[in-house]
Protein backbone atom coordinates (compact mmCIF):
# COMPACT_ATOMS: atom_id res chain seq x y z
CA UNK A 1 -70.29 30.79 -31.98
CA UNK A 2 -68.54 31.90 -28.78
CA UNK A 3 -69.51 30.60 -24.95
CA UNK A 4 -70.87 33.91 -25.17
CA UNK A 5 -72.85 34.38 -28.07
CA UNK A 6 -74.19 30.46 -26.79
CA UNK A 7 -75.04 31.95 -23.43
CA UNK A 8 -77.04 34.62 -24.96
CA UNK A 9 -78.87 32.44 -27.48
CA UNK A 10 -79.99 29.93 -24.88
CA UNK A 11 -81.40 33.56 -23.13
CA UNK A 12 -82.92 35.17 -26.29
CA UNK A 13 -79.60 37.44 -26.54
CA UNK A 14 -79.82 38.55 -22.98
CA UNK A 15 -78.23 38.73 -19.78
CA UNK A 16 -80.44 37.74 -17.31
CA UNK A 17 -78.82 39.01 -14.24
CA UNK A 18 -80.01 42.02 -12.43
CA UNK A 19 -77.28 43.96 -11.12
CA UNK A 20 -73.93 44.76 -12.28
CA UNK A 21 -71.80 42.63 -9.98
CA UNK A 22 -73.80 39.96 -11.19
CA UNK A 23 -73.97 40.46 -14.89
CA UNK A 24 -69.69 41.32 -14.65
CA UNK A 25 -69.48 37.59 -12.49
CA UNK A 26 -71.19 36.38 -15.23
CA UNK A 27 -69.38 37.77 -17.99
CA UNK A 28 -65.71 36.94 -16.23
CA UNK A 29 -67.11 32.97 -16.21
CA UNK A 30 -68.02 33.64 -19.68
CA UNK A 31 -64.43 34.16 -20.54
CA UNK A 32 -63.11 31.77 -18.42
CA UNK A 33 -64.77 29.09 -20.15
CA UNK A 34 -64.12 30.53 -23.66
CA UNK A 35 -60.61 30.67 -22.61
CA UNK A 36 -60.63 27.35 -21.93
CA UNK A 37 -62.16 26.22 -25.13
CA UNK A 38 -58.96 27.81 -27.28
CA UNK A 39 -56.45 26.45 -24.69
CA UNK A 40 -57.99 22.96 -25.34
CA UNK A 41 -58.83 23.25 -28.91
CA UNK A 42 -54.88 24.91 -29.30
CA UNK A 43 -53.02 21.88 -27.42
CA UNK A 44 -55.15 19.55 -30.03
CA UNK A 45 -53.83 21.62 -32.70
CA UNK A 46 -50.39 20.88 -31.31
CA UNK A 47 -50.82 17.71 -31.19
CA UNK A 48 -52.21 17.28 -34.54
CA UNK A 49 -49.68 19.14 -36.63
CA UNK A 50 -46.76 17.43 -34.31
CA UNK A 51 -48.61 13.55 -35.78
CA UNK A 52 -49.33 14.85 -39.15
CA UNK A 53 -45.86 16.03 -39.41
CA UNK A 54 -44.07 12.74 -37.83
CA UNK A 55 -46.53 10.95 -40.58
CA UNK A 56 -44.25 12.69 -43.11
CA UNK A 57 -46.34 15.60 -43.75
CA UNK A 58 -45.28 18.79 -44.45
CA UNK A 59 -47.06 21.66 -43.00
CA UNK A 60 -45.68 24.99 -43.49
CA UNK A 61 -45.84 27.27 -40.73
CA UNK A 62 -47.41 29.96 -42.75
CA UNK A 63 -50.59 27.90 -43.01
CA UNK A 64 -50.62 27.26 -39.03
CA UNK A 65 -50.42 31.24 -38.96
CA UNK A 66 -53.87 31.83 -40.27
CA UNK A 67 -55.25 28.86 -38.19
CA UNK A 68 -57.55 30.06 -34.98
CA UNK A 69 -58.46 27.94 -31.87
CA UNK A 70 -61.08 30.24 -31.47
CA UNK A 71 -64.04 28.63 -32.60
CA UNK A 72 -66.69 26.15 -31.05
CA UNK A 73 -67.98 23.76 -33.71
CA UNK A 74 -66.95 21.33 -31.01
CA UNK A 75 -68.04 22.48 -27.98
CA UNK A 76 -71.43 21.10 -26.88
CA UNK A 77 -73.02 24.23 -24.84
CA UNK A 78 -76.28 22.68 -24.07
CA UNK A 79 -76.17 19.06 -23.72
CA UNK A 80 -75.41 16.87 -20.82
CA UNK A 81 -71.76 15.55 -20.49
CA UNK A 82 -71.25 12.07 -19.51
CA UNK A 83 -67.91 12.22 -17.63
CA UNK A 84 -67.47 8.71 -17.21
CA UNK A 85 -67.35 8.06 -20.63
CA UNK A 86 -65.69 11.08 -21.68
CA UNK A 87 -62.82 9.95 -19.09
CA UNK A 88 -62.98 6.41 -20.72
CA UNK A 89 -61.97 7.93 -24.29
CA UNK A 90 -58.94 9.15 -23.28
CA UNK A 91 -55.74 8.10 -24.32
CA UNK A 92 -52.81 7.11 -22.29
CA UNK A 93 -51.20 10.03 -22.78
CA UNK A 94 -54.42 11.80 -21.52
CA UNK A 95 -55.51 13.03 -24.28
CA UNK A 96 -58.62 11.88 -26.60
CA UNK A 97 -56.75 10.17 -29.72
CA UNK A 98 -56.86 12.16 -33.05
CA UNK A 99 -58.99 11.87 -35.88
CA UNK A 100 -56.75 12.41 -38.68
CA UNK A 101 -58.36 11.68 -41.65
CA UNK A 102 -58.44 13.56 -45.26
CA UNK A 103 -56.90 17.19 -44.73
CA UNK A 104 -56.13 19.76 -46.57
CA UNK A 105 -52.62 19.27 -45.54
């Protein structure tokens, strides 16, 4: 599910806003934040393949070529975020640290 297919569940599949510059501000922060998501969800990626593969895995580019960021499974679109502890998670390196468990890698 997309930020945008979210947004429109939460409405009942529409867009609430009345006139076009609205509903067009609406859809550009759509896509801002869905842009977001794969930038985020593509540096993990990164980051994943670069440990897996220092861990003496071998991933073969091909694979990574049918991989997409674009998905959501872990984006939560209607909770509450708790930045404090979301900030407390990370990593020195910034980031949150992997969970690399069984693959199929």
């Amino acid at each position: 599910m997309t930020s945008y297919d979210a947004h429109l569940y939460a409405h009942e599949g529409t867009i609430r806003a009345r006139h076009l510059e609205a509903q067009t501000e609406q859809a550009w922060r759509l896509t801002l934040v869905t842009n977001a998501v794969v930038a985020r969800t593509t540096e993990y990626y990164g980051l994943a393949v670069e440990s897996m593969r220092r861990s003496g895995r071998r991933i073969d580019d091909e694979v990574l070529a049918h991989i997409s960021p674009a998905h959501s499974e872990n984006v939560n679109f209607f909770g509450a975020i708790d930045v404090e502890g979301e900030l407390a998670q990370l990593g020195p390196t910034g980031y949150r640290p992997l969970r690399i468990g069984d693959t199929l890698f």
